[in-house]
PDB file of N, CA and C in Angstrom:
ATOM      1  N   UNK A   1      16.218  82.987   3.188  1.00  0.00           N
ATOM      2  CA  UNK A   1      16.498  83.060   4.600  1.00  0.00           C
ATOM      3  C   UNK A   1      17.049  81.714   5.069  1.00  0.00           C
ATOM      4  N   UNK A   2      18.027  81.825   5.806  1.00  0.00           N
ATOM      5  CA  UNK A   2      18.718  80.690   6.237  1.00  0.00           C
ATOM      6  C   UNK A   2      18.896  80.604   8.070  1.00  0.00           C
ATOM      7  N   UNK A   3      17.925  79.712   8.755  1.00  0.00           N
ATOM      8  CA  UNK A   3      18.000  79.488   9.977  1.00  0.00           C
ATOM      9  C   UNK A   3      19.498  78.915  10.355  1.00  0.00           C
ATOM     10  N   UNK A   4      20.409  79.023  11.009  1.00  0.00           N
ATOM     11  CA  UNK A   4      21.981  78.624  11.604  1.00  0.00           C
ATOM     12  C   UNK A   4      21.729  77.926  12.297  1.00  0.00           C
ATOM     13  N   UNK A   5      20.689  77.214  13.287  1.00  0.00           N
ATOM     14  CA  UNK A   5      19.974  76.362  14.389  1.00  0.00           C
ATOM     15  C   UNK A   5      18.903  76.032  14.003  1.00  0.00           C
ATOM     16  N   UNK A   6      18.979  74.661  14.263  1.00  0.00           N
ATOM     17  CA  UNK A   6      17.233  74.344  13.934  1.00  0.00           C
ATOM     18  C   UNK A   6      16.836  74.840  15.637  1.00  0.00           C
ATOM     19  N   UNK A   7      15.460  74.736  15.611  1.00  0.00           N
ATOM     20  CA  UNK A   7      14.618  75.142  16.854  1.00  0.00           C
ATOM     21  C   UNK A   7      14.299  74.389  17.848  1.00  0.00           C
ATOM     22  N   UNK A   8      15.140  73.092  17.620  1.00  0.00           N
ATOM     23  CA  UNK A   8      15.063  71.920  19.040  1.00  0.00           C
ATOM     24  C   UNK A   8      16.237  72.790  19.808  1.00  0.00           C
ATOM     25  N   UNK A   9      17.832  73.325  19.052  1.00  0.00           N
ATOM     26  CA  UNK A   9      18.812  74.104  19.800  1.00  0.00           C
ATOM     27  C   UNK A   9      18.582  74.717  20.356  1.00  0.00           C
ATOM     28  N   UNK A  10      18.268  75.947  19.661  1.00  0.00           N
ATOM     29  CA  UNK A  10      17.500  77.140  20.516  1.00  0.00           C
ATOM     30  C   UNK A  10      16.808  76.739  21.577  1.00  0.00           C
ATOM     31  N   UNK A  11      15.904  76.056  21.135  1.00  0.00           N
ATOM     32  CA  UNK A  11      14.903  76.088  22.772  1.00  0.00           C
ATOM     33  C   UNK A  11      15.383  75.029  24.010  1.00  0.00           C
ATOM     34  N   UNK A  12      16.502  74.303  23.302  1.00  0.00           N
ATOM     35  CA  UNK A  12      17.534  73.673  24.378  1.00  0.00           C
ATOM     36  C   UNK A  12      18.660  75.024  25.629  1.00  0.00           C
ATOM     37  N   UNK A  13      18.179  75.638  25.033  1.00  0.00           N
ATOM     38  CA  UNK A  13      19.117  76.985  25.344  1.00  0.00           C
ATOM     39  C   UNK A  13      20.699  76.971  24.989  1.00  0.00           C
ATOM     40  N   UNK A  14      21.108  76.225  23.473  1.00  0.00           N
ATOM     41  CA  UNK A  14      21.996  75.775  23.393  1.00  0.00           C
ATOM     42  C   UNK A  14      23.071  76.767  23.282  1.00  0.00           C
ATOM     43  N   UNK A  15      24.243  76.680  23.732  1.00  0.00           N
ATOM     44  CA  UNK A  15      25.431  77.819  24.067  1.00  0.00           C
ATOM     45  C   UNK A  15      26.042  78.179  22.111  1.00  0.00           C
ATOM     46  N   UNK A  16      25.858  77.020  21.856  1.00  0.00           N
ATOM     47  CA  UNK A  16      26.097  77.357  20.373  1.00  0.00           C
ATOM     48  C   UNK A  16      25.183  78.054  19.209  1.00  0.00           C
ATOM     49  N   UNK A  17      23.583  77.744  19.692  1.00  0.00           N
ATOM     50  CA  UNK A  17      22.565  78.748  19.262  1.00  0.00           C
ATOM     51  C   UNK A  17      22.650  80.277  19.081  1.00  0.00           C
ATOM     52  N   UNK A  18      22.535  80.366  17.620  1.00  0.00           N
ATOM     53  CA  UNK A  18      23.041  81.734  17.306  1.00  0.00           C
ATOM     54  C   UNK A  18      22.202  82.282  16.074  1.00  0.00           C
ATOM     55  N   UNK A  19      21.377  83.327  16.144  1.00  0.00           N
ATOM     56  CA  UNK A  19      20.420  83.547  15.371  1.00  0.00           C
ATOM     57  C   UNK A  19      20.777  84.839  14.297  1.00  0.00           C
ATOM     58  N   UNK A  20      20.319  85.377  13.628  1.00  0.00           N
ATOM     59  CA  UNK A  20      20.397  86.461  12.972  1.00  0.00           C
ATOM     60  C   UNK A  20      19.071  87.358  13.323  1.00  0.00           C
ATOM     61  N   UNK A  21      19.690  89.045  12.798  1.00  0.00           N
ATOM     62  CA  UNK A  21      18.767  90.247  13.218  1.00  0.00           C
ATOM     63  C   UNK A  21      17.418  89.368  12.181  1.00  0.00           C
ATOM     64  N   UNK A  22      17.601  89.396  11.104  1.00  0.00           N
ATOM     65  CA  UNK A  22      16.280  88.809  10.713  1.00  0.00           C
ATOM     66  C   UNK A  22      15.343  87.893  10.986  1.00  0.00           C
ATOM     67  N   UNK A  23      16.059  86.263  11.387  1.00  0.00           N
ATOM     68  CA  UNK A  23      15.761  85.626  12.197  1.00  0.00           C
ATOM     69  C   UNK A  23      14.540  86.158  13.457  1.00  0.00           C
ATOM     70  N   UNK A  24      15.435  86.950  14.106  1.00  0.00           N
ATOM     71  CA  UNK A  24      14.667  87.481  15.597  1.00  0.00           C
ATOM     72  C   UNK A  24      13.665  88.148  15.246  1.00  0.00           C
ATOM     73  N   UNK A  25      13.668  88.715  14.007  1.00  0.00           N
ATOM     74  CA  UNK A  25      12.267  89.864  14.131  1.00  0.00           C
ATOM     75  C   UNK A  25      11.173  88.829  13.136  1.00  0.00           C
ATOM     76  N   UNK A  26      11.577  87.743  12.245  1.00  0.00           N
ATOM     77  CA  UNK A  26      10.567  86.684  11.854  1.00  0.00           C
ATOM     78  C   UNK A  26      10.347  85.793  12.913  1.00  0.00           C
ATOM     79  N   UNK A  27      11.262  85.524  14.119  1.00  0.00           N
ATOM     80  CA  UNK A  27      10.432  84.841  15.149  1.00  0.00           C
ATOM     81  C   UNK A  27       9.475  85.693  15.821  1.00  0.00           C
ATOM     82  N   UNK A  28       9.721  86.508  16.599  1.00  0.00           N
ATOM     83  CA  UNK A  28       8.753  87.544  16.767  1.00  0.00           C
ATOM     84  C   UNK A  28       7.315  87.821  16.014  1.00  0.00           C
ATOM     85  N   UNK A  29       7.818  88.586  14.810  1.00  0.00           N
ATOM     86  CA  UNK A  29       6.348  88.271  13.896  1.00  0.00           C
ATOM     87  C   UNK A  29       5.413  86.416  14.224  1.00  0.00           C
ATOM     88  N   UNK A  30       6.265  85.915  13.889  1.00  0.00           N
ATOM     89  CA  UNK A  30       5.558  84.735  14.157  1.00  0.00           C
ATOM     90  C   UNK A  30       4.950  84.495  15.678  1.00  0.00           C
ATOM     91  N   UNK A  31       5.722  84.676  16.832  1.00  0.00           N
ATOM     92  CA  UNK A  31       4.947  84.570  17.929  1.00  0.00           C
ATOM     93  C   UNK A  31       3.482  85.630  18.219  1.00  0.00           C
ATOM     94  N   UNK A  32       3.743  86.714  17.355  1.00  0.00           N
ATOM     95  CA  UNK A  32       2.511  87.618  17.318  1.00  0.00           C
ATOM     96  C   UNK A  32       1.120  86.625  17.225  1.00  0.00           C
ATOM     97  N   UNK A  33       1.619  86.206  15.929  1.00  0.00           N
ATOM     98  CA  UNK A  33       0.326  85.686  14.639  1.00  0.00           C
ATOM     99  C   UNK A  33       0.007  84.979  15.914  1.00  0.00           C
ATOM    100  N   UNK A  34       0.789  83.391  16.595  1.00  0.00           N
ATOM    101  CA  UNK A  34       0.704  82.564  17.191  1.00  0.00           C
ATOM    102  C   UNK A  34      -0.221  83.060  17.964  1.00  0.00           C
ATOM    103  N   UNK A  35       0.201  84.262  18.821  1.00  0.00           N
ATOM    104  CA  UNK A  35      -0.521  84.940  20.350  1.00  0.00           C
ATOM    105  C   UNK A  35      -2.064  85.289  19.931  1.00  0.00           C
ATOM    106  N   UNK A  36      -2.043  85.793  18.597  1.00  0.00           N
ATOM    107  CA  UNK A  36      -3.071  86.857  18.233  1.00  0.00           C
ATOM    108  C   UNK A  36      -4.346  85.294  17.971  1.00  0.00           C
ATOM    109  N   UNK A  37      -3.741  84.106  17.543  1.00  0.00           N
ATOM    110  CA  UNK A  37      -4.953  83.310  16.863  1.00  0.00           C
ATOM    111  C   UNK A  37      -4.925  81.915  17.956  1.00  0.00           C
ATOM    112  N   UNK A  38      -4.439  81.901  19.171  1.00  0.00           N
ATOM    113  CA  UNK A  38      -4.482  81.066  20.125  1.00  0.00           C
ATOM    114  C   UNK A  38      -5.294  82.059  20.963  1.00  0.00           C
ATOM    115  N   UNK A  39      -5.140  83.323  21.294  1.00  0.00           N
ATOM    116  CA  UNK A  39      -5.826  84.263  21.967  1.00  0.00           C
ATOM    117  C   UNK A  39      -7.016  84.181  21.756  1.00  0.00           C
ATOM    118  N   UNK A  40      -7.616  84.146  20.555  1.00  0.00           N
ATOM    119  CA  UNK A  40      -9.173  83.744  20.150  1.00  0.00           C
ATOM    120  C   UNK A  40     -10.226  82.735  20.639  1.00  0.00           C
ATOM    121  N   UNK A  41      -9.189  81.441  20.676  1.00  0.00           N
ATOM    122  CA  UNK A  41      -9.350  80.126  21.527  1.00  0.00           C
ATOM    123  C   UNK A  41      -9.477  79.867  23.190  1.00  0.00           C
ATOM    124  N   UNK A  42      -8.411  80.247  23.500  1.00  0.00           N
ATOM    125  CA  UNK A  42      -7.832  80.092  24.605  1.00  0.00           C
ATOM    126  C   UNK A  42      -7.450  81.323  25.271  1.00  0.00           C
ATOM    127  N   UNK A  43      -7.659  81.089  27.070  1.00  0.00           N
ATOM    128  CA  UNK A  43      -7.726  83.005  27.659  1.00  0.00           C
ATOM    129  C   UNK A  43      -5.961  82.781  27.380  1.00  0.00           C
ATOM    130  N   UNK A  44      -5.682  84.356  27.621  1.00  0.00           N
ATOM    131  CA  UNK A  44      -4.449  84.961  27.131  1.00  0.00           C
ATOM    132  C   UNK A  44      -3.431  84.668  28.405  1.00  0.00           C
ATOM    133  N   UNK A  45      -3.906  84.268  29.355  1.00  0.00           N
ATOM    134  CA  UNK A  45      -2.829  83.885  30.206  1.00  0.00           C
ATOM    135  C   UNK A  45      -2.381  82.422  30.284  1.00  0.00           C
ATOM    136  N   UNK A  46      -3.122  81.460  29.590  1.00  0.00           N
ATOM    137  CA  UNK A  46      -2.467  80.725  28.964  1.00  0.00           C
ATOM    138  C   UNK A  46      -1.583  81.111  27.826  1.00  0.00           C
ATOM    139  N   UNK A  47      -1.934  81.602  26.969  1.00  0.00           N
ATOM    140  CA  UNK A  47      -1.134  82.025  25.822  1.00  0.00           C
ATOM    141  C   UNK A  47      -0.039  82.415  25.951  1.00  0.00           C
ATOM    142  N   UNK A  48       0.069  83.225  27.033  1.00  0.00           N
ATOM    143  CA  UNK A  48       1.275  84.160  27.387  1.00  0.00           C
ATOM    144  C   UNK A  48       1.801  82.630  27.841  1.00  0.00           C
ATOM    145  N   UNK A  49       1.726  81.878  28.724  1.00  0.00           N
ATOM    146  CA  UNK A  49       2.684  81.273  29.326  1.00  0.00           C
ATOM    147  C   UNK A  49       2.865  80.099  28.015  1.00  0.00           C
ATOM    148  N   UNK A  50       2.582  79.936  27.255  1.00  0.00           N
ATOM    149  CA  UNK A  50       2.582  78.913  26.199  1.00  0.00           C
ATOM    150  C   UNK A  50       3.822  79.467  25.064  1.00  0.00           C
ATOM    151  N   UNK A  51       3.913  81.511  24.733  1.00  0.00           N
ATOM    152  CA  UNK A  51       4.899  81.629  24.153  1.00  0.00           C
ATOM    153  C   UNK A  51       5.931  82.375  24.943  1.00  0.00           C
ATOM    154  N   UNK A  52       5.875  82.362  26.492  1.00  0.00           N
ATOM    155  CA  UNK A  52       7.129  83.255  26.806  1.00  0.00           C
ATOM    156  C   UNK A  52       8.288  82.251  26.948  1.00  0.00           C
ATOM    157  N   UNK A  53       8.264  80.883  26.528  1.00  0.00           N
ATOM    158  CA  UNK A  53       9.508  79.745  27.100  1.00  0.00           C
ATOM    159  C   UNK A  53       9.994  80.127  25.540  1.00  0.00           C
ATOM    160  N   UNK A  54       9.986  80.132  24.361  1.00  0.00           N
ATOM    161  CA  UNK A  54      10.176  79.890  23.331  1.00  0.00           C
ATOM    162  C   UNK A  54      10.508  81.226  22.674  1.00  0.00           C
ATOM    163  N   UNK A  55      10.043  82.450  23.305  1.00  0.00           N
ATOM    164  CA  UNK A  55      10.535  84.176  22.982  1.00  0.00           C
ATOM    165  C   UNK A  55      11.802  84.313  23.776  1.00  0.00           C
ATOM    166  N   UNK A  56      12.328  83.543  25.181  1.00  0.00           N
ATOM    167  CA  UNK A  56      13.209  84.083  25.431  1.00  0.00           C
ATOM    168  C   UNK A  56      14.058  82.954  25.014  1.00  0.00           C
ATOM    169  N   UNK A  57      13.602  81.936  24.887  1.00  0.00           N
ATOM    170  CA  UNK A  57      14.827  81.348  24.064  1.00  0.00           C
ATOM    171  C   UNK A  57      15.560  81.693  22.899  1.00  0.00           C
ATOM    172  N   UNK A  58      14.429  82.752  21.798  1.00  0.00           N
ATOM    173  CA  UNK A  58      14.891  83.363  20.530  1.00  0.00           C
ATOM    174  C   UNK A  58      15.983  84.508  21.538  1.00  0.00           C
ATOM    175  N   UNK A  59      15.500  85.124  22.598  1.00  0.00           N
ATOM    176  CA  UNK A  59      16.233  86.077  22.680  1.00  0.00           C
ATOM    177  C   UNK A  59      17.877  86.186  23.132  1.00  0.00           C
ATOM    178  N   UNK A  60      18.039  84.760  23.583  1.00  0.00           N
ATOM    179  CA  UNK A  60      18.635  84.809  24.206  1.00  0.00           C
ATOM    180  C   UNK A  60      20.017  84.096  23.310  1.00  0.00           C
ATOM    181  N   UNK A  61      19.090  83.470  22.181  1.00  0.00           N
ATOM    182  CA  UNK A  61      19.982  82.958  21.078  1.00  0.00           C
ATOM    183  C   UNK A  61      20.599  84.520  20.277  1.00  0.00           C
ATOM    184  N   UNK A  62      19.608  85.178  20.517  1.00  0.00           N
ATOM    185  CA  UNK A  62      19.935  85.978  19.772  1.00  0.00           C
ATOM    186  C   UNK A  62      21.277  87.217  20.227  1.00  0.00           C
ATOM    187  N   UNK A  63      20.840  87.246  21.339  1.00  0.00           N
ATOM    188  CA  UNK A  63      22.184  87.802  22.367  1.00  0.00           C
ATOM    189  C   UNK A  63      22.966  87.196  22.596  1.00  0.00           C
ATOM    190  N   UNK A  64      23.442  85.916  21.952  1.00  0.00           N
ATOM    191  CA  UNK A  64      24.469  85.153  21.806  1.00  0.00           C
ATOM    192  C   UNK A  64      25.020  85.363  20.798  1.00  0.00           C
ATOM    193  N   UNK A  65      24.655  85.700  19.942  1.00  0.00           N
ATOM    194  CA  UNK A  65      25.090  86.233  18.449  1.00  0.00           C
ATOM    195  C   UNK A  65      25.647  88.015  18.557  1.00  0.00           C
ATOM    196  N   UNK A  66      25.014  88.513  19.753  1.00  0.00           N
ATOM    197  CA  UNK A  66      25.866  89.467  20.054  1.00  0.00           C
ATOM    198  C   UNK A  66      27.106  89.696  20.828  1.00  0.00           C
ATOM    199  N   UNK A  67      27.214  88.509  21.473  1.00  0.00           N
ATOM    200  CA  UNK A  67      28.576  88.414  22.373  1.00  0.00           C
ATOM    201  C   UNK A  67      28.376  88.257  23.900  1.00  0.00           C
ATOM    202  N   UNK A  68      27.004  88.085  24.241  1.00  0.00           N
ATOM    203  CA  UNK A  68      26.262  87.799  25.558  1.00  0.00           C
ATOM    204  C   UNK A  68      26.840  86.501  25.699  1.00  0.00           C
ATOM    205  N   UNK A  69      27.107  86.433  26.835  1.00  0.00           N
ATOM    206  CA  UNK A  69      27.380  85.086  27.621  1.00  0.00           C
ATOM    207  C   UNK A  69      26.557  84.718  28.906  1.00  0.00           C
ATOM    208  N   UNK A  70      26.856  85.873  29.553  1.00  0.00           N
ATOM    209  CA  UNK A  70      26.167  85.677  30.957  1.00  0.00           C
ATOM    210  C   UNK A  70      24.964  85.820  31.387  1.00  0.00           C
ATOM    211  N   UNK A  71      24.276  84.821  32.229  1.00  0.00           N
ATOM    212  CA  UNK A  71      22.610  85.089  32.457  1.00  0.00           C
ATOM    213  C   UNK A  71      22.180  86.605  33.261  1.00  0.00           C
ATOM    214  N   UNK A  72      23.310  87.491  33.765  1.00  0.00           N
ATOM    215  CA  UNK A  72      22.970  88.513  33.714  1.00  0.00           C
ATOM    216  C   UNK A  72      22.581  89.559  32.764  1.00  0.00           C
ATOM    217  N   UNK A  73      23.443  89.729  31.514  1.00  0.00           N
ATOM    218  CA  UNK A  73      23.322  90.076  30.581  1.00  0.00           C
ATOM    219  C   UNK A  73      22.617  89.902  29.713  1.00  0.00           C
ATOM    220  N   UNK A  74      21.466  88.361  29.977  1.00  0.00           N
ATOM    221  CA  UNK A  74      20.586  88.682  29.331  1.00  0.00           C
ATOM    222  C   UNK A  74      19.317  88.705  29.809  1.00  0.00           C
ATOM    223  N   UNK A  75      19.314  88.598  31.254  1.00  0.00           N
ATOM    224  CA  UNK A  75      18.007  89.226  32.107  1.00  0.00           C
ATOM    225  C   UNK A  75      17.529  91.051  31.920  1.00  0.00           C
ATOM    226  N   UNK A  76      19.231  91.688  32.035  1.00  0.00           N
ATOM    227  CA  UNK A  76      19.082  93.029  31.664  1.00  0.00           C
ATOM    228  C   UNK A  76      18.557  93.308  30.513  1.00  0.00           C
ATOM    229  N   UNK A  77      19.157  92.997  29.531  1.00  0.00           N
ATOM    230  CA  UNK A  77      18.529  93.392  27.734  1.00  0.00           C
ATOM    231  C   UNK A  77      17.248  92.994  28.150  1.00  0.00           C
ATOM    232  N   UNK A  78      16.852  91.594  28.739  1.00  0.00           N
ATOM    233  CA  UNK A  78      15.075  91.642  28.222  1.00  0.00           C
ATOM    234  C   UNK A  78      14.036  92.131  29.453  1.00  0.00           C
ATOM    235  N   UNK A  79      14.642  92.774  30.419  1.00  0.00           N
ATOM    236  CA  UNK A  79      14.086  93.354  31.351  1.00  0.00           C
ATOM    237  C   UNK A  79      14.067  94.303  30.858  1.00  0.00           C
ATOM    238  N   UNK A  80      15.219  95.058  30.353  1.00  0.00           N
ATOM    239  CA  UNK A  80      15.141  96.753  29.582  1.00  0.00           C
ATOM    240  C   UNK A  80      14.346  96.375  28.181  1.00  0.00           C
ATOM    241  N   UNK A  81      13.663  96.025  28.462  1.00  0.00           N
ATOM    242  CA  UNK A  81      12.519  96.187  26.938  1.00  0.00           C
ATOM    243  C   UNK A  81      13.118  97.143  25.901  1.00  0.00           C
ATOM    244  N   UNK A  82      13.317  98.053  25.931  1.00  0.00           N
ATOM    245  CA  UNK A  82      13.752  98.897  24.958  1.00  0.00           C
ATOM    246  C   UNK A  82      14.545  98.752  24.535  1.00  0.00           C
ATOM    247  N   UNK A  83      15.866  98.876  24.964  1.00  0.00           N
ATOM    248  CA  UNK A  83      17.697  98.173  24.828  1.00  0.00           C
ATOM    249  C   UNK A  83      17.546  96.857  24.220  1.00  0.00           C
ATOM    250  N   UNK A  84      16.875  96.079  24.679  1.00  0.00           N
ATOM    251  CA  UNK A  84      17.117  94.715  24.074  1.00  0.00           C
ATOM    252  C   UNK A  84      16.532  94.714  22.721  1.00  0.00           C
ATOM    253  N   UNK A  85      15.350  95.341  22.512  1.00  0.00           N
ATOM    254  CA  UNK A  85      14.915  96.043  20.871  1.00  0.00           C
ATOM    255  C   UNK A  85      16.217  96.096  20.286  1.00  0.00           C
ATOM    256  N   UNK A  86      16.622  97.680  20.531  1.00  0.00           N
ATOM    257  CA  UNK A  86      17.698  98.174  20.234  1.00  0.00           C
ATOM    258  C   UNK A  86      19.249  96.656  20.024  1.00  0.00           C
ATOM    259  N   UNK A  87      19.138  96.148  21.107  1.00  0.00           N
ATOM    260  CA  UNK A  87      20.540  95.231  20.867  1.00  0.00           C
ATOM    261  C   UNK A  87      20.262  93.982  19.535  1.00  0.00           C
ATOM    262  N   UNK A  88      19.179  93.294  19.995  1.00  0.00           N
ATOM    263  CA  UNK A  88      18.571  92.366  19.537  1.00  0.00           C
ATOM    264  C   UNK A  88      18.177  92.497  17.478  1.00  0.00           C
ATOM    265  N   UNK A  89      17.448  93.666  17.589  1.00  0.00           N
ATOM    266  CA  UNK A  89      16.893  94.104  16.628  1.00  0.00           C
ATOM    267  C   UNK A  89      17.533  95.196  15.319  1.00  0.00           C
ATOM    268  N   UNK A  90      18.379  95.349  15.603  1.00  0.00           N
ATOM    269  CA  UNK A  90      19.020  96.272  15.052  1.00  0.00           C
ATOM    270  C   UNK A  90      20.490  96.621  14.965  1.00  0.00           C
ATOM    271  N   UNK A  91      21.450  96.157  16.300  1.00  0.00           N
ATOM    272  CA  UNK A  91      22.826  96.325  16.265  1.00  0.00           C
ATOM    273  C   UNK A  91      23.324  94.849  15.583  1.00  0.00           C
ATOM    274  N   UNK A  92      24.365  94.633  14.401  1.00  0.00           N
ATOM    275  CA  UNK A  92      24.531  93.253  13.828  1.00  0.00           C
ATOM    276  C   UNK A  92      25.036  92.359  15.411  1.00  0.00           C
ATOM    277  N   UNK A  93      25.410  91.431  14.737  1.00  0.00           N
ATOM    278  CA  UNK A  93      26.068  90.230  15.720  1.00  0.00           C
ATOM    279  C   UNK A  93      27.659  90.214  15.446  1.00  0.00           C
ATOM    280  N   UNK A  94      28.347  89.494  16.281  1.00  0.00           N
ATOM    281  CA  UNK A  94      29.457  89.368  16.520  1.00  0.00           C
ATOM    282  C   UNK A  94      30.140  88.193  14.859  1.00  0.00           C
ATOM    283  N   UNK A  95      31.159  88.236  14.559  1.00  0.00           N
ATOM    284  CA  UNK A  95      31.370  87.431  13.500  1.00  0.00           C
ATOM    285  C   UNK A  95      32.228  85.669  13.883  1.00  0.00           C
TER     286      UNK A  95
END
């Protein structure tokens, strides 16, 4: 597996940050584990606010790799929970 951005980019929200379908679903897995064993520790509304800066930064890298540009376009995908699955997770990226 080969990261294209290290993770200071990404979470810079960098315009050149560009991830792969695999990428997104091993960040994901990983924010699980993160949520599931900080959750144990610490109440979950910290938690939540500790990984939602760093999930939409994957996501948004990642809808950059689909041809997203605009901060509308990617409020919609991750407001439509489902679609953005679908875009994010499964349709390739742009070349």
């Amino acid at each position: 597996m080969v990261i294209e951005m290290d993770i200071m980019e990404i979470m810079k929200f960098s315009s050149e940050a560009k991830i792969t379908r695999m990428t997104w679903w091993l960040s994901g897995l990983a924010f699980g584990v993160i949520s599931a064993i900080l959750g144990m520790v610490v109440p979950e509304m910290v938690v939540n606010l500790i990984i939602i800066v760093p999930a939409i930064a994957f996501w948004v890298a990642r809808l950059r790799d689909r041809g997203h540009t605009e901060p509308l376009a990617f409020a919609l995908r991750i407001i439509l929970f489902p679609w953005g699955i679908i875009e994010c997770g499964f349709l390739a990226g742009t070349e």
